[in-house]
N, C-alpha and C. Protein backbone atom coordinates (compact mmCIF):
# COMPACT_ATOMS: atom_id res chain seq x y z
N UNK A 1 -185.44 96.73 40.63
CA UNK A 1 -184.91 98.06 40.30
C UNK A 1 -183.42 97.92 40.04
N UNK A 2 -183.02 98.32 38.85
CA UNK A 2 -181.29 98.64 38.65
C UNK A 2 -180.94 98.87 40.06
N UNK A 3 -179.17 98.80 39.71
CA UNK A 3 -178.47 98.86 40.82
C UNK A 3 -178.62 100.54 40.99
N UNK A 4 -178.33 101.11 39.87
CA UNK A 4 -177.54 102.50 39.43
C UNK A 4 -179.09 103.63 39.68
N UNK A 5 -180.66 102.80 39.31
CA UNK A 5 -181.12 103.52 39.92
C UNK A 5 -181.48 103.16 41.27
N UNK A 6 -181.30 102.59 42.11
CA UNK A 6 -181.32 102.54 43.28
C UNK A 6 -180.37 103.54 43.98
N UNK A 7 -179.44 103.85 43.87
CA UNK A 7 -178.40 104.75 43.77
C UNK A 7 -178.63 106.47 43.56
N UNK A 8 -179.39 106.29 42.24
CA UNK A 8 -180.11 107.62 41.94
C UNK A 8 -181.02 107.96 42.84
N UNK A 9 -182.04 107.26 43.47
CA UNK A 9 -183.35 107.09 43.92
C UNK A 9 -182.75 107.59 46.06
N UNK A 10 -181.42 106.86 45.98
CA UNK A 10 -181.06 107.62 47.03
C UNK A 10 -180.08 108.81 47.35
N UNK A 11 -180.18 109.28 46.47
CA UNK A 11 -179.06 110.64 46.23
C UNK A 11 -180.53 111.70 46.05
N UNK A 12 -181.46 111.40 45.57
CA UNK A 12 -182.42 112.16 45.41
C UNK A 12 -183.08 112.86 47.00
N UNK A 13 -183.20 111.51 48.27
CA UNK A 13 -183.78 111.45 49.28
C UNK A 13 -183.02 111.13 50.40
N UNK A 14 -181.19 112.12 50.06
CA UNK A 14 -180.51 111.88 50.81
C UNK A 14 -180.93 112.22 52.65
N UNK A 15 -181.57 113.09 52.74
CA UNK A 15 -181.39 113.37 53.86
C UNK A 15 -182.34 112.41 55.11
N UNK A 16 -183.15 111.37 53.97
CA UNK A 16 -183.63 110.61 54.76
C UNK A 16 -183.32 109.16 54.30
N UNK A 17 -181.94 109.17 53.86
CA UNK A 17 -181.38 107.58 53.59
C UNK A 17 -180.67 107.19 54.78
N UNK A 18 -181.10 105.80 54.28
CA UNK A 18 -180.89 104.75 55.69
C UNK A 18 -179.53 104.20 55.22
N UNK A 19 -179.11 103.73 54.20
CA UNK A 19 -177.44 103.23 53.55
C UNK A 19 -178.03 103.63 51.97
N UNK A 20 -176.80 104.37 51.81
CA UNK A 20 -176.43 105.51 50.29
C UNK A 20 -175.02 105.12 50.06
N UNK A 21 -174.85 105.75 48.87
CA UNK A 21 -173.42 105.60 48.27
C UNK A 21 -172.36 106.90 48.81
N UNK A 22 -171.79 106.76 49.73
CA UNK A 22 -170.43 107.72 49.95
C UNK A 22 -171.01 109.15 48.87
N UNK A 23 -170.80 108.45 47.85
CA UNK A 23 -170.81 109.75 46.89
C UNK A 23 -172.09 110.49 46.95
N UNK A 24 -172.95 110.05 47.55
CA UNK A 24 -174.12 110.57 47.51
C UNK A 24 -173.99 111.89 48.77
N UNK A 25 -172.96 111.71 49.64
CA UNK A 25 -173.13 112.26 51.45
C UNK A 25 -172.89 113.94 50.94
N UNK A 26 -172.95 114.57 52.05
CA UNK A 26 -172.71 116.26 51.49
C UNK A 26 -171.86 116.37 52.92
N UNK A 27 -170.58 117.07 52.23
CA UNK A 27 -169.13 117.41 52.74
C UNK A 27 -169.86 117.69 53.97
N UNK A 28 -168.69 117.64 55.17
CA UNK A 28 -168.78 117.43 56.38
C UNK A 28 -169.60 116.58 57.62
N UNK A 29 -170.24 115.71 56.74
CA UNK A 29 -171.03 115.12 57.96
C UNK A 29 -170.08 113.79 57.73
N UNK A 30 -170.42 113.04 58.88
CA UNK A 30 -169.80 111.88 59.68
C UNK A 30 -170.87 110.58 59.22
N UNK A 31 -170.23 109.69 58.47
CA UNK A 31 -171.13 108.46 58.18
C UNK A 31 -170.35 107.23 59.04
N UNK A 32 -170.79 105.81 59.12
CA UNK A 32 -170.17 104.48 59.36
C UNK A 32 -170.36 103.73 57.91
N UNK A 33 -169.07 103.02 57.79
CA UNK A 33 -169.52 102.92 56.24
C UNK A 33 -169.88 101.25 56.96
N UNK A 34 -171.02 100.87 55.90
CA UNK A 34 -172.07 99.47 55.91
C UNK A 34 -171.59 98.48 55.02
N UNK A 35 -170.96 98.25 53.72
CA UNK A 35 -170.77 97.13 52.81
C UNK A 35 -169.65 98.13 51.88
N UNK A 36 -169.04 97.42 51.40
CA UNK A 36 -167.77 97.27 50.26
C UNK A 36 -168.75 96.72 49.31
N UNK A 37 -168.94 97.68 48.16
CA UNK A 37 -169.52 96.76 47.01
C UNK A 37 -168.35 96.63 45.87
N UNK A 38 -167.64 96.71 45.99
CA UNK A 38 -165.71 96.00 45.17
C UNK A 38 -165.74 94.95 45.34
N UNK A 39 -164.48 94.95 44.11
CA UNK A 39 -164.05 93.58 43.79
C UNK A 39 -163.81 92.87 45.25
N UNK A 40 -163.28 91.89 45.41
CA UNK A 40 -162.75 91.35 46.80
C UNK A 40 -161.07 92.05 47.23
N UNK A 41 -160.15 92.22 45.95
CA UNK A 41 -159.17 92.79 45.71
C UNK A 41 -159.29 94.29 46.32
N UNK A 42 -160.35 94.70 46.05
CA UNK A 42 -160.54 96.45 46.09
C UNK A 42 -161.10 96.50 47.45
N UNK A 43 -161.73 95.45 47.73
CA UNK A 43 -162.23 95.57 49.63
C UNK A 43 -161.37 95.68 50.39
N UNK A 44 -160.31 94.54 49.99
CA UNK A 44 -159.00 94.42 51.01
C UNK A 44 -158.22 95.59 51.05
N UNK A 45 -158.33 95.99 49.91
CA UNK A 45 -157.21 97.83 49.72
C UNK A 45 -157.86 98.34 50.37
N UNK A 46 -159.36 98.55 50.48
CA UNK A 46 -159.97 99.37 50.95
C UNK A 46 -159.81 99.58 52.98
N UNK A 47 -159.92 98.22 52.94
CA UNK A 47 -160.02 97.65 55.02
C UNK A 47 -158.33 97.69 54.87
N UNK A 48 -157.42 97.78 54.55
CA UNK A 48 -155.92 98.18 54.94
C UNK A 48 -155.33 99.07 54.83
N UNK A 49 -156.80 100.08 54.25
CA UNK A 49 -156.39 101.99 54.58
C UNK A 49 -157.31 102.31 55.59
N UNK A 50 -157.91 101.47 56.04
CA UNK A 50 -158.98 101.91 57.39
C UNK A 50 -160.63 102.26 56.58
N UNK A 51 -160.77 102.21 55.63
CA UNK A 51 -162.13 102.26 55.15
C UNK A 51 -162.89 101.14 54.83
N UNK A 52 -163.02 100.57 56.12
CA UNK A 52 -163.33 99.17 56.05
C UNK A 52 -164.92 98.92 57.17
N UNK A 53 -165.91 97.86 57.19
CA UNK A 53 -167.00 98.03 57.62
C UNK A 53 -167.04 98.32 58.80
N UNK A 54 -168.08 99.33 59.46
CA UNK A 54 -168.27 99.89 60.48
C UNK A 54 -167.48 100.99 61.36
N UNK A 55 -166.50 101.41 60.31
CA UNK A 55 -165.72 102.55 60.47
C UNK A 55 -166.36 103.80 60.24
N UNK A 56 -166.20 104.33 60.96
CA UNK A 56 -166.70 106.07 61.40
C UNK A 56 -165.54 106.53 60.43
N UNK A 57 -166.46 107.41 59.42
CA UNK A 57 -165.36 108.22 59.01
C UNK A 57 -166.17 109.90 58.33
N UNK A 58 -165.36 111.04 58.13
CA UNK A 58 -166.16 112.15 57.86
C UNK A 58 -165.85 113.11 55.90
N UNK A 59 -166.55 113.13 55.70
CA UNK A 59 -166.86 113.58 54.33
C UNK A 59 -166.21 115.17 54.36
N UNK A 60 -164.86 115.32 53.85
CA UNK A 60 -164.44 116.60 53.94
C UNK A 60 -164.84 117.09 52.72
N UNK A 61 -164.12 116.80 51.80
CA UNK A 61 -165.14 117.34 50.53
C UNK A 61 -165.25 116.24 49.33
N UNK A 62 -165.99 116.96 48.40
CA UNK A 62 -166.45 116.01 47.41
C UNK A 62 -166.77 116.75 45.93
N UNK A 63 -165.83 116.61 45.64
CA UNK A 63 -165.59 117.91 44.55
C UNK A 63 -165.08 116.94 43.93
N UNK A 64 -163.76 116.98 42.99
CA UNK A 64 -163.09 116.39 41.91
C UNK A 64 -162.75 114.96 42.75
N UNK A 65 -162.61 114.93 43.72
CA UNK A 65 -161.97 113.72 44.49
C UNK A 65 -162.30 113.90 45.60
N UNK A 66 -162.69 112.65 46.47
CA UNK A 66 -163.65 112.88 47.59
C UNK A 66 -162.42 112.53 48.47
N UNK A 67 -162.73 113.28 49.80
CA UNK A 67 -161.54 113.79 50.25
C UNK A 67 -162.35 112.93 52.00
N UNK A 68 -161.40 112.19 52.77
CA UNK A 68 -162.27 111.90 53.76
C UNK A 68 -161.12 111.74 54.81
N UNK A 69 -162.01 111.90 56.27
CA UNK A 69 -161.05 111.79 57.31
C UNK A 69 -161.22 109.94 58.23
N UNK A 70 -159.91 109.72 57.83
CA UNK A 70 -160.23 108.18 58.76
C UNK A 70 -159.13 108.21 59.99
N UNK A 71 -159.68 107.77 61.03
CA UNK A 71 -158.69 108.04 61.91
C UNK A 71 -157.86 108.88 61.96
N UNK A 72 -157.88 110.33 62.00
CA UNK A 72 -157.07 111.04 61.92
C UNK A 72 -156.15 111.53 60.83
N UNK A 73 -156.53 110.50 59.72
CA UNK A 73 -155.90 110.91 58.08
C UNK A 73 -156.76 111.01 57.63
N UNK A 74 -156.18 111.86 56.33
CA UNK A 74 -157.13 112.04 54.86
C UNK A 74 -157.12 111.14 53.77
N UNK A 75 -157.45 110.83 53.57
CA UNK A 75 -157.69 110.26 52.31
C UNK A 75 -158.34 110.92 51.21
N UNK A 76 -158.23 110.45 49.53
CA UNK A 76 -158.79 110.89 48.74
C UNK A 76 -158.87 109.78 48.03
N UNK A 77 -160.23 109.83 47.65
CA UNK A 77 -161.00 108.55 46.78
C UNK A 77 -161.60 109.32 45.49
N UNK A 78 -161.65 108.74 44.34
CA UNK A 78 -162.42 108.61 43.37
C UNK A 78 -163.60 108.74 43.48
N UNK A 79 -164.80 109.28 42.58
CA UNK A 79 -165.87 109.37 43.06
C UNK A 79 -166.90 107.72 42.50
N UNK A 80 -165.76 107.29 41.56
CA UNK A 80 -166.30 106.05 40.93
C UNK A 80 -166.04 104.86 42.26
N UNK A 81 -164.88 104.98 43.10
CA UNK A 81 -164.88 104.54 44.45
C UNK A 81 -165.29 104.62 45.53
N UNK A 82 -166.14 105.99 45.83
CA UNK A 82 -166.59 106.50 46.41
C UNK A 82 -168.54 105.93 46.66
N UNK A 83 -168.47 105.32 45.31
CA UNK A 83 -169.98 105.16 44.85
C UNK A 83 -170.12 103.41 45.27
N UNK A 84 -168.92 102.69 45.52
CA UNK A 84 -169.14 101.34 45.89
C UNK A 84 -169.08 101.28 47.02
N UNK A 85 -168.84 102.36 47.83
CA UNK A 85 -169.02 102.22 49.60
C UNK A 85 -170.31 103.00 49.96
N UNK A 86 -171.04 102.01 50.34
CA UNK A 86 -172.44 102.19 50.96
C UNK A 86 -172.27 102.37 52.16
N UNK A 87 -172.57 103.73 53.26
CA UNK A 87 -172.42 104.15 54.13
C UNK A 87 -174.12 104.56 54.76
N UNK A 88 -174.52 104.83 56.01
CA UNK A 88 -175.38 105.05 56.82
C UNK A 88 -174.90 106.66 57.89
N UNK A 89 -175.84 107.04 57.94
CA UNK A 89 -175.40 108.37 58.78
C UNK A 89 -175.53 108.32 60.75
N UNK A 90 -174.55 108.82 60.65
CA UNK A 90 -174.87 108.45 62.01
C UNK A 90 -175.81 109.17 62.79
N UNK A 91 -176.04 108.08 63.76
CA UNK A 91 -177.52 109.00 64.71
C UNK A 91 -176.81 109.54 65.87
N UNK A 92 -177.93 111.11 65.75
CA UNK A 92 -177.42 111.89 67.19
C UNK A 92 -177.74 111.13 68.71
N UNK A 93 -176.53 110.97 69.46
CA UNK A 93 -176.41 110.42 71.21
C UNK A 93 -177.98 110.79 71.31
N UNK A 94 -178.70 110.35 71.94
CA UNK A 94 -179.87 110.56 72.89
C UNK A 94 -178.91 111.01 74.65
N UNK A 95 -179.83 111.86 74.99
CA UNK A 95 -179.25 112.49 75.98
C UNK A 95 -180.70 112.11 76.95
């Protein structure tokens, strides 16, 4: 299967994807992002603004520019950047 529909195929069945593209998430929920699919250049930019693997971070919005909270900052990403970070949702604490 293409990359791009694999991509499609999980934006379709977001609410039961296991790792999706950032761009796929719907504003306000909390993902851990899973793989950097960038250049090696664009990973390193990426892990020396804190959006780097296994970082908790939350989807403020996603409109013209995806807008996200990392550690306590915002950031705003591209949605063409947004689409090479494959993220997982996080699971609710068991109590």
């Amino acid at each position: 299967m293409p990359r791009s529909n694999v991509f499609e195929f999980a934006c379709r069945d977001e609410p039961r994807c296991e790792i999706c593209p950032l761009s796929c998430v719907q504003s306000g929920v909390a993902v851990r992002i899973k793989k950097l699919c960038a250049t090696p250049e664009i990973q390193n930019r990426l892990r020396e603004l804190g959006l780097g693997e296994d970082q908790i971070i939350k989807l403020l919005t996603s409109q013209t520019n995806f807008i996200c909270q990392v550690c306590n900052a915002r950031l705003a990403i591209s949605q063409q950047l947004a689409q090479l970070i494959l993220v997982e949702p996080l699971r609710p604490a068991v109590v």
